[in-house]
N, C-alpha and C. Protein backbone atom coordinates (compact mmCIF):
# COMPACT_ATOMS: atom_id res chain seq x y z
N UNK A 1 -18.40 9.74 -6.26
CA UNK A 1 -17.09 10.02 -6.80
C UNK A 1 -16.04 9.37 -5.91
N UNK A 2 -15.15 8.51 -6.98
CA UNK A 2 -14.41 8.28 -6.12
C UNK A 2 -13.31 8.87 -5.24
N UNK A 3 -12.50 8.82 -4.33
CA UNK A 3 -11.51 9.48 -3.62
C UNK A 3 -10.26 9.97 -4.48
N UNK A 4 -9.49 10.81 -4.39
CA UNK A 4 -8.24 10.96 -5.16
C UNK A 4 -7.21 10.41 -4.75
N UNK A 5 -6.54 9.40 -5.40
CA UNK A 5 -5.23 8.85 -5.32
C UNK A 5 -3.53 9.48 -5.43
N UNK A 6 -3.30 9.40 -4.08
CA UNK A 6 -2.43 10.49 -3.50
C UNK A 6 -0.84 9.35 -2.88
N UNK A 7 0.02 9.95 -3.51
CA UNK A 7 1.78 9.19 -3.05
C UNK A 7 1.90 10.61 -2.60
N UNK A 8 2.47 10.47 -1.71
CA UNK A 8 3.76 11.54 -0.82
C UNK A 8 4.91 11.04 -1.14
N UNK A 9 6.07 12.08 -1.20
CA UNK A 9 7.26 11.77 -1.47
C UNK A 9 7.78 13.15 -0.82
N UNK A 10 8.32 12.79 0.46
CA UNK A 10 8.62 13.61 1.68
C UNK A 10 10.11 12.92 2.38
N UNK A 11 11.06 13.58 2.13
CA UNK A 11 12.42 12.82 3.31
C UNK A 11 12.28 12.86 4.28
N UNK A 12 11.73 14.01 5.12
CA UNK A 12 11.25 14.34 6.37
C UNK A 12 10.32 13.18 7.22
N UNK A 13 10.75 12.07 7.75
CA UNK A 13 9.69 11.20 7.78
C UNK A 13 8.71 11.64 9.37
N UNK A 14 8.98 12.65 9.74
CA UNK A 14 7.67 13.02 10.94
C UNK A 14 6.65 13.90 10.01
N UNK A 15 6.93 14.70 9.19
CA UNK A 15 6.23 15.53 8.33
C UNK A 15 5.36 14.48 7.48
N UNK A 16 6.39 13.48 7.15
CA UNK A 16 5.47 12.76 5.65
C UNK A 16 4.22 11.79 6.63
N UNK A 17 4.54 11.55 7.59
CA UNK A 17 3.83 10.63 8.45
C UNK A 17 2.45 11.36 9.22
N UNK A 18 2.51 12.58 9.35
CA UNK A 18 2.02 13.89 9.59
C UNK A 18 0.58 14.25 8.35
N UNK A 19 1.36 14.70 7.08
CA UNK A 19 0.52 14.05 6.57
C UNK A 19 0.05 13.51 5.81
N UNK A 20 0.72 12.54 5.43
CA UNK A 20 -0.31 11.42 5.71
C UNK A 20 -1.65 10.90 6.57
N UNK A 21 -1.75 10.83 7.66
CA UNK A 21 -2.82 10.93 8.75
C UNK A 21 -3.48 12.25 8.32
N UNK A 22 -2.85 13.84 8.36
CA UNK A 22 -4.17 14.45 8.21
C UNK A 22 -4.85 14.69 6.87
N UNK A 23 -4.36 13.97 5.51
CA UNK A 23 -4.67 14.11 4.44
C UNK A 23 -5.69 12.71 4.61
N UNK A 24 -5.15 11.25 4.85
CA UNK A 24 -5.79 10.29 5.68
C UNK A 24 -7.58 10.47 5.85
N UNK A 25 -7.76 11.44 6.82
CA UNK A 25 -8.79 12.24 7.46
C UNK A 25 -9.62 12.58 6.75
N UNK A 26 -9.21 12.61 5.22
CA UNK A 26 -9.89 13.67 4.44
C UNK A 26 -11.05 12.28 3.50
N UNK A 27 -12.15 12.71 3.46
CA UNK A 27 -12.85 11.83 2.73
C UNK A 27 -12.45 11.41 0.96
N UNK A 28 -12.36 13.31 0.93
CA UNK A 28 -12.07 13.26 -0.70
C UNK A 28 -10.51 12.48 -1.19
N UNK A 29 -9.98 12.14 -0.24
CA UNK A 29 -8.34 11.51 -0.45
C UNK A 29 -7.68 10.25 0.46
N UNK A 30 -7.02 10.03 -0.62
CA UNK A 30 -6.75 8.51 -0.31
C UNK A 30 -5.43 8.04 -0.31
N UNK A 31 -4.33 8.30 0.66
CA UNK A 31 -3.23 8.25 0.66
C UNK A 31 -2.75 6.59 0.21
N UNK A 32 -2.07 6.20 -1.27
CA UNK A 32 -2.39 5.07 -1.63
C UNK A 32 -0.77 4.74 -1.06
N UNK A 33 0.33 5.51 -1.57
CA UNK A 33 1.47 5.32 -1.18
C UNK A 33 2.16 6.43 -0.56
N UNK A 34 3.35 6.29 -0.17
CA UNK A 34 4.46 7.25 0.67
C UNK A 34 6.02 6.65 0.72
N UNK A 35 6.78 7.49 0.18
CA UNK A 35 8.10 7.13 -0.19
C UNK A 35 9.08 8.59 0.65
N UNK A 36 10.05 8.19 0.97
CA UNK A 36 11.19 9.53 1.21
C UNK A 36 12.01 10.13 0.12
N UNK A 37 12.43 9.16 -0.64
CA UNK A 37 13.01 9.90 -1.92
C UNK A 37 12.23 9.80 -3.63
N UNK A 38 12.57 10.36 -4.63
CA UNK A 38 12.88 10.51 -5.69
C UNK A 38 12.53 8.95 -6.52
N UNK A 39 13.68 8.53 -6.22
CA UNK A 39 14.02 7.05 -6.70
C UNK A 39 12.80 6.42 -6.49
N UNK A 40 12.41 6.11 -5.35
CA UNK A 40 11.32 5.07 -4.83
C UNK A 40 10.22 5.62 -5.46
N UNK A 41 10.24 7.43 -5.70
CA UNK A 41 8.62 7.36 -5.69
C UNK A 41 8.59 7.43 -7.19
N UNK A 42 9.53 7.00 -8.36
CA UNK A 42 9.37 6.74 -9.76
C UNK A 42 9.01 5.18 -9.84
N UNK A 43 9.47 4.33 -9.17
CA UNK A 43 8.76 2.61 -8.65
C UNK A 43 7.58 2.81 -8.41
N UNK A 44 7.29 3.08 -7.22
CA UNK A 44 6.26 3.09 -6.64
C UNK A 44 4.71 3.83 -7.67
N UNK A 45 5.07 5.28 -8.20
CA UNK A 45 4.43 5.18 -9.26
C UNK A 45 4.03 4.65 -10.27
N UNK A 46 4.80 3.84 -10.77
CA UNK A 46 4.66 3.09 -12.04
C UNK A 46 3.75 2.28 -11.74
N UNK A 47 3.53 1.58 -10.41
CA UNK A 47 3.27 0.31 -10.05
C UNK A 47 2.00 0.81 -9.86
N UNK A 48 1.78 2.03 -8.83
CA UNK A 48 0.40 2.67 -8.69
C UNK A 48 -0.61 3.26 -9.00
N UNK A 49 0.43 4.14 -9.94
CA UNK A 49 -0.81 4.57 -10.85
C UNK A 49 -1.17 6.33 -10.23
N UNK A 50 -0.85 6.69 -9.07
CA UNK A 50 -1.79 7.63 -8.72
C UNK A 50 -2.51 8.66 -9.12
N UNK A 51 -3.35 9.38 -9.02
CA UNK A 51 -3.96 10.55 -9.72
C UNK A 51 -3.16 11.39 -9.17
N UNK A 52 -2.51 11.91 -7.83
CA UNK A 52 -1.51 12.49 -8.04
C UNK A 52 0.00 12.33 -6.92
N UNK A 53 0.81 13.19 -7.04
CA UNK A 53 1.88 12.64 -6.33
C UNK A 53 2.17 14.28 -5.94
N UNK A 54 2.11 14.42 -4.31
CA UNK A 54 3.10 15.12 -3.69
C UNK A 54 4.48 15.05 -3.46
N UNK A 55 5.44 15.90 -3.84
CA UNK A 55 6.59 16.12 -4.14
C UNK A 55 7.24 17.12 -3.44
N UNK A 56 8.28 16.98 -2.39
CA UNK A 56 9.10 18.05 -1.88
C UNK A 56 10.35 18.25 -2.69
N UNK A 57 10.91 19.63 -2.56
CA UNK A 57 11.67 19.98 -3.42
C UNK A 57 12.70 19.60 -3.22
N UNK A 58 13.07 19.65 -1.98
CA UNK A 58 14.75 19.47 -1.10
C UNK A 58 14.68 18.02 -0.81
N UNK A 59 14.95 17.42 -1.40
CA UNK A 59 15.15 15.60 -0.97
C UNK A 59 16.84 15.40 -1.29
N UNK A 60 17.51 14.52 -0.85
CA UNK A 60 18.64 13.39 -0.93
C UNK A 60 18.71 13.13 -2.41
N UNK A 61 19.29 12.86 -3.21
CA UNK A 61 19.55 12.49 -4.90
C UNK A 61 18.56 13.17 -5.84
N UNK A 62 17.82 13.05 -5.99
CA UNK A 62 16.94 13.63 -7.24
C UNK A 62 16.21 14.90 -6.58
N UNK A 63 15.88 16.28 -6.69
CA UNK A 63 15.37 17.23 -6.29
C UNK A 63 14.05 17.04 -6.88
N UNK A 64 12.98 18.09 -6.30
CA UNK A 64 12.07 18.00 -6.89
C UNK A 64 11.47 18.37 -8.43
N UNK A 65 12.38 19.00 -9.19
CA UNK A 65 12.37 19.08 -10.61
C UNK A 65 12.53 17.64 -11.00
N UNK A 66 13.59 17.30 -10.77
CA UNK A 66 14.28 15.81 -11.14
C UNK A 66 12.91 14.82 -10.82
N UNK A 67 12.83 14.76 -9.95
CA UNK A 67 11.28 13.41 -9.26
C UNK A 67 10.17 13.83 -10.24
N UNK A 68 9.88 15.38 -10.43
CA UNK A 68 8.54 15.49 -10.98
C UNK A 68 8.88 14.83 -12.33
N UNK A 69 9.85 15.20 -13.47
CA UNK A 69 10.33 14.72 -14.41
C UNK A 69 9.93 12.99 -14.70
N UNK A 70 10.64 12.32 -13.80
CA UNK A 70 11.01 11.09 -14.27
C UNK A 70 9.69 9.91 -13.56
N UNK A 71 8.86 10.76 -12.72
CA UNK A 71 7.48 10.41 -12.02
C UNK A 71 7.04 10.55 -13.24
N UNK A 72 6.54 11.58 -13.87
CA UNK A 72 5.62 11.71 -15.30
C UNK A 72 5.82 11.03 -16.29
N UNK A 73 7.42 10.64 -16.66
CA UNK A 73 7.47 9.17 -17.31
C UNK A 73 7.46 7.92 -16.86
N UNK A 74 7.49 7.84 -15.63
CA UNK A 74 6.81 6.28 -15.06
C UNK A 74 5.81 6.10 -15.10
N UNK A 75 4.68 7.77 -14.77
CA UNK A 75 3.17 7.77 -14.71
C UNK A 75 2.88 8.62 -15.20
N UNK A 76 2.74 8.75 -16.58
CA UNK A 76 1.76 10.30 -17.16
C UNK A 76 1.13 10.55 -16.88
N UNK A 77 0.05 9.94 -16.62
CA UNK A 77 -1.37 10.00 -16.27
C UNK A 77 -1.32 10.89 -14.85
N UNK A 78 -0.37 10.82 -14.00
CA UNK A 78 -0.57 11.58 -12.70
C UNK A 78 -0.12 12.99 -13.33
N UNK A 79 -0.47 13.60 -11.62
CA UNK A 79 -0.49 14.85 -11.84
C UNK A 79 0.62 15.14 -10.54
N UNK A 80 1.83 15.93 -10.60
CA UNK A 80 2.54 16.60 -9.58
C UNK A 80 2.06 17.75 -9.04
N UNK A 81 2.15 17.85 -7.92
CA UNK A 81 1.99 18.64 -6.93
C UNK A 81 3.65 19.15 -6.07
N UNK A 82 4.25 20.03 -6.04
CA UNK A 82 4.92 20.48 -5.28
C UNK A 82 5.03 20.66 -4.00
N UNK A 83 5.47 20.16 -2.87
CA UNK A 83 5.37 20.35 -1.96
C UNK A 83 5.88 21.00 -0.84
N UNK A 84 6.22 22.08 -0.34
CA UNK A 84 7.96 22.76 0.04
C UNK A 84 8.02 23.62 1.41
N UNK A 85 8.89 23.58 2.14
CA UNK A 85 9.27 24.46 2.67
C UNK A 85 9.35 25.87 2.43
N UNK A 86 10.47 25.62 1.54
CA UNK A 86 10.96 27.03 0.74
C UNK A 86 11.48 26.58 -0.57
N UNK A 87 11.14 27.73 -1.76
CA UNK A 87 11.23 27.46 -3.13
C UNK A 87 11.89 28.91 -3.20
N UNK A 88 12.58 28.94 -4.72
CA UNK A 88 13.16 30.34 -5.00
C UNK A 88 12.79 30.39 -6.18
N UNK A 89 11.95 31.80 -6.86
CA UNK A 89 11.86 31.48 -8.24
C UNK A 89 11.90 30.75 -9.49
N UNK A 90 13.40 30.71 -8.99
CA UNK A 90 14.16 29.50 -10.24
C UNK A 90 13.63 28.58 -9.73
N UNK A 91 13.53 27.98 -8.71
CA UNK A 91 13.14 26.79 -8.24
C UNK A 91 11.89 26.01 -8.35
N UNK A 92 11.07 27.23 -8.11
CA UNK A 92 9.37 27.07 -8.44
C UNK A 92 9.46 26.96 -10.11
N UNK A 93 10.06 27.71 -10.81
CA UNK A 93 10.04 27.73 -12.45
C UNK A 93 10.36 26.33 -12.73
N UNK A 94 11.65 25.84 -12.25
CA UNK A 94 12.19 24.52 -12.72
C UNK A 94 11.54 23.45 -12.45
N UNK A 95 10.48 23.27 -11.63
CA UNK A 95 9.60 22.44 -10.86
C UNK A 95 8.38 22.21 -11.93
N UNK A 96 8.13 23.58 -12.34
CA UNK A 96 6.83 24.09 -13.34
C UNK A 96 6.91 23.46 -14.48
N UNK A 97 8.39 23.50 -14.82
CA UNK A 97 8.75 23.23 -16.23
C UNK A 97 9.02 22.15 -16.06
N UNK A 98 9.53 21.18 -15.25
CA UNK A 98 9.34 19.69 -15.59
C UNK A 98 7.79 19.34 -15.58
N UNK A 99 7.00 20.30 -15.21
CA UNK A 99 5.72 19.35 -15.32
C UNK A 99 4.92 19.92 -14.18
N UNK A 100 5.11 19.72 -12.94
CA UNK A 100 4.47 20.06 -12.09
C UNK A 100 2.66 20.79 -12.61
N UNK A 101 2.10 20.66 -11.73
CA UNK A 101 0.51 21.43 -12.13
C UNK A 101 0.76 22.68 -11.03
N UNK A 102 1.62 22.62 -9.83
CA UNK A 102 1.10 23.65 -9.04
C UNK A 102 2.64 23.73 -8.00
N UNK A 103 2.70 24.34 -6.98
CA UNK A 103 3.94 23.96 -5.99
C UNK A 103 3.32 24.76 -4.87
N UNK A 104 2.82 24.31 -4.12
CA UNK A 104 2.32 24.88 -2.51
C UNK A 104 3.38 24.85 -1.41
N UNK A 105 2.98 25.40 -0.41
CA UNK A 105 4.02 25.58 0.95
C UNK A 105 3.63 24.44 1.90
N UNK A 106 4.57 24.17 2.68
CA UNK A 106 4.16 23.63 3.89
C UNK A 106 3.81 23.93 4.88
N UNK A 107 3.63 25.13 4.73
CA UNK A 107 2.86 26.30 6.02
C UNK A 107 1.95 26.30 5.19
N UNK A 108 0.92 26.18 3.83
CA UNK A 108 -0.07 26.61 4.02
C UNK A 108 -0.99 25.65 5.04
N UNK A 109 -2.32 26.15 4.77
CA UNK A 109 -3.24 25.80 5.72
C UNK A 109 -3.26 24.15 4.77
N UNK A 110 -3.93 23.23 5.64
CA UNK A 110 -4.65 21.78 4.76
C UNK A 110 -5.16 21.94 3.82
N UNK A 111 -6.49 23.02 3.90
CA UNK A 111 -7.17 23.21 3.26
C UNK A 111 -7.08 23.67 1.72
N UNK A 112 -6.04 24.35 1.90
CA UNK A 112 -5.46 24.65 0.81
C UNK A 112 -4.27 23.88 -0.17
N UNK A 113 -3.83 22.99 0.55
CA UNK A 113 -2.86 22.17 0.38
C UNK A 113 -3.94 21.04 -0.87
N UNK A 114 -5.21 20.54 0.16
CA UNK A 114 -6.36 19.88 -0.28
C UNK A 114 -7.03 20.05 -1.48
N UNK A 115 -6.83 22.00 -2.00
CA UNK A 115 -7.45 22.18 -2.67
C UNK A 115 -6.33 21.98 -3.94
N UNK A 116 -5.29 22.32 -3.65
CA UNK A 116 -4.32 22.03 -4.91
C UNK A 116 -4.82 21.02 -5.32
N UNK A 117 -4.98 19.64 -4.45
CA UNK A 117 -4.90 18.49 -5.13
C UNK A 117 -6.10 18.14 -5.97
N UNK A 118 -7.03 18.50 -5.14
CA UNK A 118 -8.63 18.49 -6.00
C UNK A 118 -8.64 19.26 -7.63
N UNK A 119 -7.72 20.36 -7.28
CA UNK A 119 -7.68 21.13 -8.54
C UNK A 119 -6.70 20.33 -9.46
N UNK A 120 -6.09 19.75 -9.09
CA UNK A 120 -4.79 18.79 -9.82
C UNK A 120 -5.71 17.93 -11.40
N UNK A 121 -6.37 17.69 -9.95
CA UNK A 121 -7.62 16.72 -10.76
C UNK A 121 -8.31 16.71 -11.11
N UNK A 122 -8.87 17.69 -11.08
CA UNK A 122 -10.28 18.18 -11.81
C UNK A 122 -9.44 19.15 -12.85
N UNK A 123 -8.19 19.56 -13.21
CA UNK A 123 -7.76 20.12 -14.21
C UNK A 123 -7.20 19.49 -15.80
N UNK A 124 -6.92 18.44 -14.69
CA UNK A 124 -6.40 16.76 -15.64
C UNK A 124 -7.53 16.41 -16.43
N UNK A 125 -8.68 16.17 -15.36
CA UNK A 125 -9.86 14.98 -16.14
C UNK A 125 -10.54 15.93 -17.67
């Protein structure tokens, strides 16, 4: 099987760089791209293709409702993942409802972070 195809889209660039390397690590995943905002990671998708795209909520111009949105019309085929600090109900809802498959913390563990994504994709196929 092949690896899962994974964009980050993180403003934070010690976090996104972070992981990157420990997602990197992971056999089952394959960090294909990494962007800081919104904008770039609706390009960068189109072009890539990924199976899925991590998404933080709090970015510079487009939030993460907005990115998951206009990611799914550059790339249907992917799957969003949420990625966050902190979310507020509404926030997690509005995320959901553009599309999103899931919205995890950035405190959780990897492992779990890992498993969103596996589940991303094995919910898709």
């Amino acid at each position: 099987m092949s690896p899962t195809r994974v964009v980050l889209v993180e403003d934070n660039q010690l976090f996104r760089e972070t992981m990157e390397l420990l997602l990197g690590l992971r056999e089952e995943i394959e960090i294909v791209g990494s962007v800081e905002g919104g904008a770039e990671a609706v390009e960068l998708c189109r072009e890539l293709r990924p199976d899925v795209v991590l998404i933080d909520y709090r970015m510079p111009g487009l939030d993460g409702a907005q990115a998951t949105t206009a990611v799914l019309l550059a790339s249907p085929e992917s799957r969003v993942i949420c990625l966050t600090a902190s979310v507020s109900p509404e926030e997690r809802d509005h995320v959901l409802a553009a599309g999103a498959a899931s919205c995890v913390m950035k405190d959780d563990g990897l492992d779990q972070i890992v498993d969103a994504i596996l589940q991303a994709t094995r919910s898709h196929a």
